[in-house]
N, C-alpha and C. Protein backbone atom coordinates (compact mmCIF):
# COMPACT_ATOMS: atom_id res chain seq x y z
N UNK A 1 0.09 15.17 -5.12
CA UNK A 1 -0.61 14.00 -5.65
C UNK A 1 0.17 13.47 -6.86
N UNK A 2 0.14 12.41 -7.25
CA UNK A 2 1.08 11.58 -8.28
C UNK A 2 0.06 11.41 -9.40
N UNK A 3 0.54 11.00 -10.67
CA UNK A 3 -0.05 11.11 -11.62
C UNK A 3 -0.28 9.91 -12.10
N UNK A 4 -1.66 9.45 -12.95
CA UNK A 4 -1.69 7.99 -13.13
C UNK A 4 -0.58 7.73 -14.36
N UNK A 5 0.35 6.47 -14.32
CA UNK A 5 1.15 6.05 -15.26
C UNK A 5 1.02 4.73 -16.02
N UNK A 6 -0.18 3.87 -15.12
CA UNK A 6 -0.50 2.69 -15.84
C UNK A 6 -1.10 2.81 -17.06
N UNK A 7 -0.86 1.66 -18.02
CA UNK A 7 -1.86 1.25 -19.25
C UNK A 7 -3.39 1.07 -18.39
N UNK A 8 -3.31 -0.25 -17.91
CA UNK A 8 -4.17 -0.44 -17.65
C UNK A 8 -4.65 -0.39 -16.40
N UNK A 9 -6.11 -0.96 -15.90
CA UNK A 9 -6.39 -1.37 -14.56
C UNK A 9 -7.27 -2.87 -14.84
N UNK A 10 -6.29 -3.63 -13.81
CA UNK A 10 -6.24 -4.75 -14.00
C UNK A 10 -7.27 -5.81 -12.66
N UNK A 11 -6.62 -4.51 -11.72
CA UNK A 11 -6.93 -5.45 -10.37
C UNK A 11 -6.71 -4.36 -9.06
N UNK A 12 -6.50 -4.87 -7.85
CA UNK A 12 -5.99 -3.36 -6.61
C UNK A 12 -5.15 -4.16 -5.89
N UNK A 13 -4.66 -5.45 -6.11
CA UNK A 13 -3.58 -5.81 -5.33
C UNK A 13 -2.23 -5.03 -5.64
N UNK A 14 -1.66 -4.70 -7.06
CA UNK A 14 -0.64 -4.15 -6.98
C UNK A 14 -0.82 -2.38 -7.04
N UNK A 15 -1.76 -2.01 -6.84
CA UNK A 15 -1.77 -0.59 -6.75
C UNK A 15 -1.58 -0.31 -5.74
N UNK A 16 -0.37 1.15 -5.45
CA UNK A 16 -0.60 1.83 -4.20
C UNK A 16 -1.12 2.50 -3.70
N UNK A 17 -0.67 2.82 -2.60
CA UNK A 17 -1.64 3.62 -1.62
C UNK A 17 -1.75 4.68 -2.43
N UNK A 18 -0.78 5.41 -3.11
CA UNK A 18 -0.98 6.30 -3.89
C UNK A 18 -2.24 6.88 -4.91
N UNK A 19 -1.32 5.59 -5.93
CA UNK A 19 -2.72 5.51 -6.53
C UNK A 19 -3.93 5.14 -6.45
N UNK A 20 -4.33 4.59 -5.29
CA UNK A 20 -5.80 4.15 -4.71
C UNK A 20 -6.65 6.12 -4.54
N UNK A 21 -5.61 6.62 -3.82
CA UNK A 21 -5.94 8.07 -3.07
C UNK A 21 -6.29 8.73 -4.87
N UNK A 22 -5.27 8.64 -5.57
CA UNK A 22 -5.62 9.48 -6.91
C UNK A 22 -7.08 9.01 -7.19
N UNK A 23 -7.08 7.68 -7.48
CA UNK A 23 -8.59 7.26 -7.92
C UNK A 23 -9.42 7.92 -7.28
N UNK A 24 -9.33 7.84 -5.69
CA UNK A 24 -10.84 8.24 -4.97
C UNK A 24 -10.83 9.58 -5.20
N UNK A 25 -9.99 10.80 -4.97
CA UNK A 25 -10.11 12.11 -5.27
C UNK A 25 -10.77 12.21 -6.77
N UNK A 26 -10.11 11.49 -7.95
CA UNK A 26 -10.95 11.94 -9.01
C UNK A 26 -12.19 11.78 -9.37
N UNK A 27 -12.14 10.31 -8.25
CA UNK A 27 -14.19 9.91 -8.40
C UNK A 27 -14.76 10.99 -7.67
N UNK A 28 -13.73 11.63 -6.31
CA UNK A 28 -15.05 12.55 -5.51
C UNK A 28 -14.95 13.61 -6.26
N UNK A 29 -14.25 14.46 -7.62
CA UNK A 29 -14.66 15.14 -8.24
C UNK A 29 -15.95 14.79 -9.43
N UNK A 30 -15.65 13.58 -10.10
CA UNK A 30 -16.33 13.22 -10.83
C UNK A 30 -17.93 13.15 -10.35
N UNK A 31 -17.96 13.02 -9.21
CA UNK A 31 -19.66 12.56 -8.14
C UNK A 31 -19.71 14.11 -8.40
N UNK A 32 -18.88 15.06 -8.24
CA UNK A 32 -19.65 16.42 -7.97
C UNK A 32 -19.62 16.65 -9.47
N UNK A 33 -19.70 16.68 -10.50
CA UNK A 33 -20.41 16.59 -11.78
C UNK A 33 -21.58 15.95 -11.99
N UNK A 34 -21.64 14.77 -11.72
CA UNK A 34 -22.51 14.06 -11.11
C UNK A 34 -23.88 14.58 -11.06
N UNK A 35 -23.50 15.31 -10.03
CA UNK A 35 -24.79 16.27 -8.82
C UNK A 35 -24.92 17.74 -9.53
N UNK A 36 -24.29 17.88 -10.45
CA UNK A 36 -24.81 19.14 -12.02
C UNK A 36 -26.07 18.94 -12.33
N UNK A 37 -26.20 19.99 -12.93
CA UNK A 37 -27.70 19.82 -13.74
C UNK A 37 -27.39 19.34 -15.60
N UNK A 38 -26.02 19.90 -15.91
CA UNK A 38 -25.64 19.98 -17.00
C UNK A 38 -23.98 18.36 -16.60
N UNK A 39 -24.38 17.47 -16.67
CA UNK A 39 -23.60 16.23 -16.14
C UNK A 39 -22.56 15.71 -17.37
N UNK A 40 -21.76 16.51 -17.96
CA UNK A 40 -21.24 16.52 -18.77
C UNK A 40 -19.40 17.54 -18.84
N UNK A 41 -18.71 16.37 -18.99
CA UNK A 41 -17.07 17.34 -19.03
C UNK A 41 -16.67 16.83 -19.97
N UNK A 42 -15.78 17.25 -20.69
CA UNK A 42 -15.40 17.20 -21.80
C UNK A 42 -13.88 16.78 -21.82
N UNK A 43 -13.73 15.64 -20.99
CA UNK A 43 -12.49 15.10 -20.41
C UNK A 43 -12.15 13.93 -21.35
N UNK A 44 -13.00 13.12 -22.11
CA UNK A 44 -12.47 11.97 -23.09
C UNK A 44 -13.08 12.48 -24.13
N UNK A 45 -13.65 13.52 -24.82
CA UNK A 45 -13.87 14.37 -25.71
C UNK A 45 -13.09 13.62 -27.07
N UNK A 46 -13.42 12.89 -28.15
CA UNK A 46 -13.22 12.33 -29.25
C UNK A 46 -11.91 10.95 -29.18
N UNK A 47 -12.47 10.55 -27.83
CA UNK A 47 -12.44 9.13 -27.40
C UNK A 47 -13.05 8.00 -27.91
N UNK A 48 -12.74 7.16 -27.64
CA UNK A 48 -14.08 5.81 -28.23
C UNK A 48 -13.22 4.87 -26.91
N UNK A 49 -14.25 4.55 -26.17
CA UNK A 49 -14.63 3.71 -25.16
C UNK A 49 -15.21 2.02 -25.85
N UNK A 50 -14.38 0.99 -25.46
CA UNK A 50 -15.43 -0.44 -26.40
C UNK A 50 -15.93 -0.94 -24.79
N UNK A 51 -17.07 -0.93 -24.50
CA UNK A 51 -17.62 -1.87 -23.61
C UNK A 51 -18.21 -3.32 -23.97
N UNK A 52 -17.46 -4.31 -24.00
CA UNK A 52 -17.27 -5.60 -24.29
C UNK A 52 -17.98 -6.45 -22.67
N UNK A 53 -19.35 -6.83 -22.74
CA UNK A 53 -19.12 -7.61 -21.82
C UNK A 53 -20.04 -9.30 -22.04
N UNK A 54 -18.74 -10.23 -21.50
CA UNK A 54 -19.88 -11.87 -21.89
C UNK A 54 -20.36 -12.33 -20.72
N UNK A 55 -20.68 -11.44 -20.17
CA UNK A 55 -21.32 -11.96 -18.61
C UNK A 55 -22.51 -11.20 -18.30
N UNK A 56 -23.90 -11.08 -18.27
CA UNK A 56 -24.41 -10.29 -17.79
C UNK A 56 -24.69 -9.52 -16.53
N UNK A 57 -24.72 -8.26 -16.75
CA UNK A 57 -24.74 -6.84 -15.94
C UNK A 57 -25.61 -5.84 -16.67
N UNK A 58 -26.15 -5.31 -15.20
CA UNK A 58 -27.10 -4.25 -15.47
C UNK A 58 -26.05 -2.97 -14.85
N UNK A 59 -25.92 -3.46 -13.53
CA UNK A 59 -25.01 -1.84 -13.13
C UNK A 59 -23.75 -1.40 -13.41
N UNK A 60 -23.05 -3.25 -13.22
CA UNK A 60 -21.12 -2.29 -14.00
C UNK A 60 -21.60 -2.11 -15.84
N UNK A 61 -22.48 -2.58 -15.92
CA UNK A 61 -22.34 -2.32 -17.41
C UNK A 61 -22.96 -0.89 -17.56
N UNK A 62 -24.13 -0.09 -17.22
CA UNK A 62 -24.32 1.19 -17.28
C UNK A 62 -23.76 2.08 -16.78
N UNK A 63 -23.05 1.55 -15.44
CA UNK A 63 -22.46 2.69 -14.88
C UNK A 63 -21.03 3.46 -15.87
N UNK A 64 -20.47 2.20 -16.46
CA UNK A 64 -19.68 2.35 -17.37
C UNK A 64 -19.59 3.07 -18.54
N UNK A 65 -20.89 2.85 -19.11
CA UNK A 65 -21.23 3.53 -20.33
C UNK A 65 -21.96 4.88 -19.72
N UNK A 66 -22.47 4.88 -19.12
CA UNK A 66 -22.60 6.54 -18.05
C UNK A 66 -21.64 7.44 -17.63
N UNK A 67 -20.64 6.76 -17.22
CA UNK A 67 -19.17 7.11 -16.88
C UNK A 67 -18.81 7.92 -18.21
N UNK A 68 -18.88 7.08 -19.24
CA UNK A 68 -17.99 7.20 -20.40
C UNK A 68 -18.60 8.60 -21.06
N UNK A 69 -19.66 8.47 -21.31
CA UNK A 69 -20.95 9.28 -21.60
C UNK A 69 -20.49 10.53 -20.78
N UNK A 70 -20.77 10.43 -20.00
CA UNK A 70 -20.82 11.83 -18.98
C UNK A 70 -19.34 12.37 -18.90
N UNK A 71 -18.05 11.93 -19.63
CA UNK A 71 -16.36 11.89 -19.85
C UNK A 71 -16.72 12.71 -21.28
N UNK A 72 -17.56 12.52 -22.01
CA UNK A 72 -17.84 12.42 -23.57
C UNK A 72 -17.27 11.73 -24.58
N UNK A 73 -17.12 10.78 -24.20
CA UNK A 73 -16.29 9.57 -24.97
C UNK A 73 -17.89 9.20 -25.77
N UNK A 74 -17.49 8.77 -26.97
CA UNK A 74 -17.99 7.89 -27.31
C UNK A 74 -18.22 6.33 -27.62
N UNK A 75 -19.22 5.63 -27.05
CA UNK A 75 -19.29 4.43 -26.90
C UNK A 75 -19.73 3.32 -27.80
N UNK A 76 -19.20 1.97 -27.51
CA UNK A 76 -19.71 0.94 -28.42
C UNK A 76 -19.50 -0.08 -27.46
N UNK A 77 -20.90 -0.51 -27.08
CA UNK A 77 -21.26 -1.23 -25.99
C UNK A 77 -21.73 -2.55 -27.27
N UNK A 78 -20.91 -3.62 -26.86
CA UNK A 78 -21.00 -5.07 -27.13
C UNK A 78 -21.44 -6.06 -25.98
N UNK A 79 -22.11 -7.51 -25.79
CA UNK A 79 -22.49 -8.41 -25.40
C UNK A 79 -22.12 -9.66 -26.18
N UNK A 80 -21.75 -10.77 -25.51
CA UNK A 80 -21.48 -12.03 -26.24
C UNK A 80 -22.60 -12.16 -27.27
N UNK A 81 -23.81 -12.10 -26.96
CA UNK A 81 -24.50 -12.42 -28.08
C UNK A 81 -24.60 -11.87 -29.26
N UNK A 82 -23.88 -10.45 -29.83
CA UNK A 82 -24.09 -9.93 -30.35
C UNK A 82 -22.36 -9.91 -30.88
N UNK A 83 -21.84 -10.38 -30.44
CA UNK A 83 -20.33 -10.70 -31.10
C UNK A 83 -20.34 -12.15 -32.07
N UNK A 84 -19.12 -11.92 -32.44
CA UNK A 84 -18.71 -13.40 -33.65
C UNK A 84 -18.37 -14.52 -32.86
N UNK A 85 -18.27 -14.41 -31.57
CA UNK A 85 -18.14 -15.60 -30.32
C UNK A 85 -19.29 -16.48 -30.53
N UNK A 86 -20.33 -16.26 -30.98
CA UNK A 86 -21.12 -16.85 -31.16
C UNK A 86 -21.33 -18.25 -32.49
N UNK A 87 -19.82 -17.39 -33.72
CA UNK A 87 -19.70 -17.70 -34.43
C UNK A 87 -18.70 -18.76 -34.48
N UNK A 88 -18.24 -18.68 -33.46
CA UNK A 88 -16.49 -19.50 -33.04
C UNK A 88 -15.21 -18.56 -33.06
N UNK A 89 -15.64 -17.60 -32.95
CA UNK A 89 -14.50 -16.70 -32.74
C UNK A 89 -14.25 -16.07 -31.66
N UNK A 90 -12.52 -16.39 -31.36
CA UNK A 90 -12.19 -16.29 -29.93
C UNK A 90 -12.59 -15.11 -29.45
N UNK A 91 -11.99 -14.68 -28.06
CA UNK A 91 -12.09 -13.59 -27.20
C UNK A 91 -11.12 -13.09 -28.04
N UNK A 92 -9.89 -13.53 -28.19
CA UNK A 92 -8.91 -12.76 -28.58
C UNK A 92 -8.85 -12.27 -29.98
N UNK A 93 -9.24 -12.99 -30.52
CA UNK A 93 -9.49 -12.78 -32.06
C UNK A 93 -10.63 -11.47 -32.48
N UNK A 94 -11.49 -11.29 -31.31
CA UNK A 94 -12.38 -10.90 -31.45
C UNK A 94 -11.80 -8.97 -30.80
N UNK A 95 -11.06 -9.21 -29.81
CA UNK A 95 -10.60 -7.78 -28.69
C UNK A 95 -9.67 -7.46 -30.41
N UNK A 96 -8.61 -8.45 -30.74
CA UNK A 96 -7.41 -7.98 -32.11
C UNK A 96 -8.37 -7.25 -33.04
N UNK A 97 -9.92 -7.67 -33.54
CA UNK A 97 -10.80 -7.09 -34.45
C UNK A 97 -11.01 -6.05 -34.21
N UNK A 98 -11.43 -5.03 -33.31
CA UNK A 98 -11.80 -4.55 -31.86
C UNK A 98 -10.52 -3.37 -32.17
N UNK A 99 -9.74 -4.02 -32.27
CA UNK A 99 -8.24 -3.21 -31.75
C UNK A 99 -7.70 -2.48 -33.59
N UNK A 100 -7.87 -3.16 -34.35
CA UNK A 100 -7.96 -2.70 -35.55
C UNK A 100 -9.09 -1.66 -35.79
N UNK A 101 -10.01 -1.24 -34.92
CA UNK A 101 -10.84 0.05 -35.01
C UNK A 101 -10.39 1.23 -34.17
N UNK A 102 -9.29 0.83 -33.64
CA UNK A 102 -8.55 1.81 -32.84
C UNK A 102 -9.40 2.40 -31.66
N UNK A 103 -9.85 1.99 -31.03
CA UNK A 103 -10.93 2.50 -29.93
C UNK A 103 -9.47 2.55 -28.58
N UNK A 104 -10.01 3.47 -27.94
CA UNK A 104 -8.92 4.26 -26.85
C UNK A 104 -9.27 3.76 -25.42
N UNK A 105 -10.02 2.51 -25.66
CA UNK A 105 -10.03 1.57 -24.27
C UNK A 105 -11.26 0.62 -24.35
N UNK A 106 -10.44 -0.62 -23.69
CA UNK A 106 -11.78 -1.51 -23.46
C UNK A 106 -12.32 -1.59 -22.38
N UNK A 107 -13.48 -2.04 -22.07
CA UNK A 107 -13.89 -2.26 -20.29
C UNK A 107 -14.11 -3.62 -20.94
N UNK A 108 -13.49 -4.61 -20.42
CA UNK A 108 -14.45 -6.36 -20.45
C UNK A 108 -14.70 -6.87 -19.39
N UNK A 109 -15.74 -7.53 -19.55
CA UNK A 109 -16.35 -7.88 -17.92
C UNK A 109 -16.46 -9.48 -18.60
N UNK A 110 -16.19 -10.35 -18.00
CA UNK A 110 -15.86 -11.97 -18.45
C UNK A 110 -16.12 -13.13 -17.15
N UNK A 111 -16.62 -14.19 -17.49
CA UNK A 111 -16.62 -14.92 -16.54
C UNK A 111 -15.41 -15.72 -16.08
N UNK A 112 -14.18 -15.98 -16.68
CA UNK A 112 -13.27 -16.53 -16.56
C UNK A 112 -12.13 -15.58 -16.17
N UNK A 113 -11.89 -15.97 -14.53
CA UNK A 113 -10.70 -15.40 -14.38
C UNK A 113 -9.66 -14.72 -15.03
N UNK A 114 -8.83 -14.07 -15.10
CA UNK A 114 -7.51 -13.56 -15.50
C UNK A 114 -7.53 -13.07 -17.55
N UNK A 115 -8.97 -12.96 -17.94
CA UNK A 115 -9.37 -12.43 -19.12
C UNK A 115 -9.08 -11.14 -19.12
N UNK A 116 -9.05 -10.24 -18.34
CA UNK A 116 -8.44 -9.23 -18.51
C UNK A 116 -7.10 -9.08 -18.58
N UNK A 117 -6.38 -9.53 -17.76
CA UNK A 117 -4.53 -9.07 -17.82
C UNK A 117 -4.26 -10.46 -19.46
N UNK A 118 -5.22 -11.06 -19.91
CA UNK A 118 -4.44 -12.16 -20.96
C UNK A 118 -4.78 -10.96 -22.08
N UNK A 119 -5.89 -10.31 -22.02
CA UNK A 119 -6.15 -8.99 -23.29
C UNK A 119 -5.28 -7.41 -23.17
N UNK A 120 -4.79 -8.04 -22.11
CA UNK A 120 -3.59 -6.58 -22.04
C UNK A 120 -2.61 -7.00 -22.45
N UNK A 121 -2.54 -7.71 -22.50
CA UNK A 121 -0.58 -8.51 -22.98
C UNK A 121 -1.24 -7.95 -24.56
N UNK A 122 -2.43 -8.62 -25.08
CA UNK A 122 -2.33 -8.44 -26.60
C UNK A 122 -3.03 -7.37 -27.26
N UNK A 123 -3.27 -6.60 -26.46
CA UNK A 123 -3.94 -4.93 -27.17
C UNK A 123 -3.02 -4.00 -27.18
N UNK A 124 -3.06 -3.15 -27.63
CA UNK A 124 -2.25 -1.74 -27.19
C UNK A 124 -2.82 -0.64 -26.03
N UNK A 125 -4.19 -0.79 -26.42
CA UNK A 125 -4.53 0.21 -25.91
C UNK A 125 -5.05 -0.20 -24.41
N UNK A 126 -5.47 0.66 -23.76
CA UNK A 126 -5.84 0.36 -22.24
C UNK A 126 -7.07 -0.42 -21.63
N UNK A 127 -6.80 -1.59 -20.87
CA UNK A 127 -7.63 -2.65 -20.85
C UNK A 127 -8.44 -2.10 -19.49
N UNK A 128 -9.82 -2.28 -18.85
CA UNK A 128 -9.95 -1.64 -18.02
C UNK A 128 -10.87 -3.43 -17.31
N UNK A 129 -10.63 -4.17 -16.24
CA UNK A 129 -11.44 -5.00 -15.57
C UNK A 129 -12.98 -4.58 -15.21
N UNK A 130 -13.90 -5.18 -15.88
CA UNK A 130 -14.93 -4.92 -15.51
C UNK A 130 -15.75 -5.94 -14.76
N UNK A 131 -14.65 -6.64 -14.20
CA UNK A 131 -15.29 -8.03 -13.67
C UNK A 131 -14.92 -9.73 -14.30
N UNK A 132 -13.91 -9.98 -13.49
CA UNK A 132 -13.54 -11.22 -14.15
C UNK A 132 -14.38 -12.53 -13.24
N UNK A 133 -15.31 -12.63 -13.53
CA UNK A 133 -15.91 -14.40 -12.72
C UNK A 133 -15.98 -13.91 -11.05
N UNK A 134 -15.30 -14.58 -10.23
CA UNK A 134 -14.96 -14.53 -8.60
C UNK A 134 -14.05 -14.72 -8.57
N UNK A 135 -12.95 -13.68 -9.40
CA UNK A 135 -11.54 -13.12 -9.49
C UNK A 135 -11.31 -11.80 -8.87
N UNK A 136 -11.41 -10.86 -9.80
CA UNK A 136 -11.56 -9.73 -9.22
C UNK A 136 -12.82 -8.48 -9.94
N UNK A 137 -13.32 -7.89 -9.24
CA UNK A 137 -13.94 -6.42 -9.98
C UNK A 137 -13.09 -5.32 -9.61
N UNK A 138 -12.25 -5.22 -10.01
CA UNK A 138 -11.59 -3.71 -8.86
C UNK A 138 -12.02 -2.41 -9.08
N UNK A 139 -12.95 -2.20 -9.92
CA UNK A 139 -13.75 -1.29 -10.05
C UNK A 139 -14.64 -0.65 -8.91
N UNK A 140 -15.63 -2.33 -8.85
CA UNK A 140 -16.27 -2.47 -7.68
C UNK A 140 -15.93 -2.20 -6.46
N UNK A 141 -14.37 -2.50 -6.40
CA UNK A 141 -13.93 -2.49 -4.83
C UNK A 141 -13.64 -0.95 -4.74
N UNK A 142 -12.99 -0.26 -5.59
CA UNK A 142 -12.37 1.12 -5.77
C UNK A 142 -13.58 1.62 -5.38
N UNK A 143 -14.97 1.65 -6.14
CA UNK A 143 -16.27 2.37 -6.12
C UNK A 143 -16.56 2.18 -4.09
N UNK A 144 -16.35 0.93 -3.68
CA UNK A 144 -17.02 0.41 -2.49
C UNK A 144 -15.74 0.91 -0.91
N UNK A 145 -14.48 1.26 -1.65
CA UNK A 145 -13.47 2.00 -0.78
C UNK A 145 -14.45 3.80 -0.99
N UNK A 146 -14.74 3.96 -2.14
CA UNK A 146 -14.78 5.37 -2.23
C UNK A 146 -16.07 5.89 -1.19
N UNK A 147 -17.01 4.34 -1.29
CA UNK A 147 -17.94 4.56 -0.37
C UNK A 147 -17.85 5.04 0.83
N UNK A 148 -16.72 3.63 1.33
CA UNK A 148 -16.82 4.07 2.59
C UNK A 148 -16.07 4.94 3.25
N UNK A 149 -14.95 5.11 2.68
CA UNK A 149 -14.25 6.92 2.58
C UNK A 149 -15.17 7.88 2.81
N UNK A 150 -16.50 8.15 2.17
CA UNK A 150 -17.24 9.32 2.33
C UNK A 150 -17.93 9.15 3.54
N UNK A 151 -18.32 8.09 3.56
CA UNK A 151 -19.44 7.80 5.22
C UNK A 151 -18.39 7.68 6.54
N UNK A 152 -16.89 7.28 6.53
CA UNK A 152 -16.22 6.89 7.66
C UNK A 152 -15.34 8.24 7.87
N UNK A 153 -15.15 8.90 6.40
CA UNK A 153 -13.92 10.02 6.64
C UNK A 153 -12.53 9.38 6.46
N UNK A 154 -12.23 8.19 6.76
CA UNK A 154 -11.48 7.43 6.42
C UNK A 154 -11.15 6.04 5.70
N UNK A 155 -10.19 5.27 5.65
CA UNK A 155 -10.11 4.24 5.20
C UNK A 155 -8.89 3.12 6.22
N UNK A 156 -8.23 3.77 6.52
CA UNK A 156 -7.18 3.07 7.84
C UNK A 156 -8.07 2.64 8.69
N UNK A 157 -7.41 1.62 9.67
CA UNK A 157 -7.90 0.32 10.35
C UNK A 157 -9.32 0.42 10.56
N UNK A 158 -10.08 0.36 9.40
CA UNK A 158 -11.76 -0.40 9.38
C UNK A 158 -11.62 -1.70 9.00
N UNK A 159 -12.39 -2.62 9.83
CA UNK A 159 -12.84 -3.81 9.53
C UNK A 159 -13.85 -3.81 8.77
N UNK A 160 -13.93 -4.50 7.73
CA UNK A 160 -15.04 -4.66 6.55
C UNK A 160 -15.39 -6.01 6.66
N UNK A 161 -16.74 -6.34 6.26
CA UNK A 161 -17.46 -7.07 6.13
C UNK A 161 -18.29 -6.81 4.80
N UNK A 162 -18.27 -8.11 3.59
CA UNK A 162 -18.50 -7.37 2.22
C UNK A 162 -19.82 -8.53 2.27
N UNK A 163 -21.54 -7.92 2.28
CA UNK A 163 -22.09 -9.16 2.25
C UNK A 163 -23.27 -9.00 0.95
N UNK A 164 -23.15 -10.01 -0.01
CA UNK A 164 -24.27 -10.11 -1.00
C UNK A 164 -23.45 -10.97 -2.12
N UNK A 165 -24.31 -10.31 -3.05
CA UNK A 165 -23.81 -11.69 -4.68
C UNK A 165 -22.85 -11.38 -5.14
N UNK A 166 -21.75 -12.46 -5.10
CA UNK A 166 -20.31 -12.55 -5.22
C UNK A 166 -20.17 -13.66 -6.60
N UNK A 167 -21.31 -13.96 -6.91
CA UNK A 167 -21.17 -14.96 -7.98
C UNK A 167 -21.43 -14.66 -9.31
């Protein structure tokens, strides 16, 4: 198995097969923590996770901070309304503020396309897509391959059909 080398995750068009397979193996370990009684590893252990999102979400936004939580990262879950965006201060101005607290990854979930790869050019640290508009979630899709990996046994020549709220 190969080792992850990206900063970030941006999207699943340029990932390989490779790394698609790394992801799903570490989620099907991560699900069997999961299914613990004690749901806790000590894998981002004196981390800081920023969950930034200006779009509302109930599930990528908890699952995230659950994720992070159950990693032992510690979190700082933001919403547009509760940022200086409100104030007139950019996205970017706002991730650079953000980035001066040194936090060891963002998740942003945004309604405008390509907001994630424009905050990776200007952070250091690792940008994670949590949903750009009806661009991409590749979270979503990674989570929805991992699905059907467990129910099919596979992932080679299935026809998919993806049906619900895309907006």
């Amino acid at each position: 198995m190969i080792e992850w080398r990206r900063k970030d995750l941006l999207g699943t068009y340029d990932l390989t097969r490779e790394e698609i397979l790394l992801i799903l193996e570490m989620a099907r370990s991560f699900k069997e923590v999961s299914l613990r009684e004690v749901k806790k590893v000590p894998t981002l252990r004196g981390k800081t996770v920023v969950i930034l999102f200006y779009e509302p979400s109930t599930r990528t936004r908890a699952s995230f901070e659950i994720a992070a939580k159950r990693l032992s990262a510690d979190t700082l879950t933001l919403s547009a309304q509760v940022s200086s965006s409100q104030k007139g201060e950019t996205l970017k101005d706002t991730a650079k503020n953000l980035e001066s607290m040194r936090p060891d990854c963002l998740v942003i979930r945004h309604s405008m396309a390509g907001t994630p790869h424009m905050l990776s050019k200007v952070l250091r640290f690792p940008v994670i897509n949590g949903g750009d508009g009806t661009h991409e979630h590749p979270t979503q899709a990674l989570l929805d391959l991992f699905t059907i990996r467990e129910k099919k046994e596979r992932i080679d020549g299935l026809n998919i059909t993806i049906v619900g709220d895309i907006l």
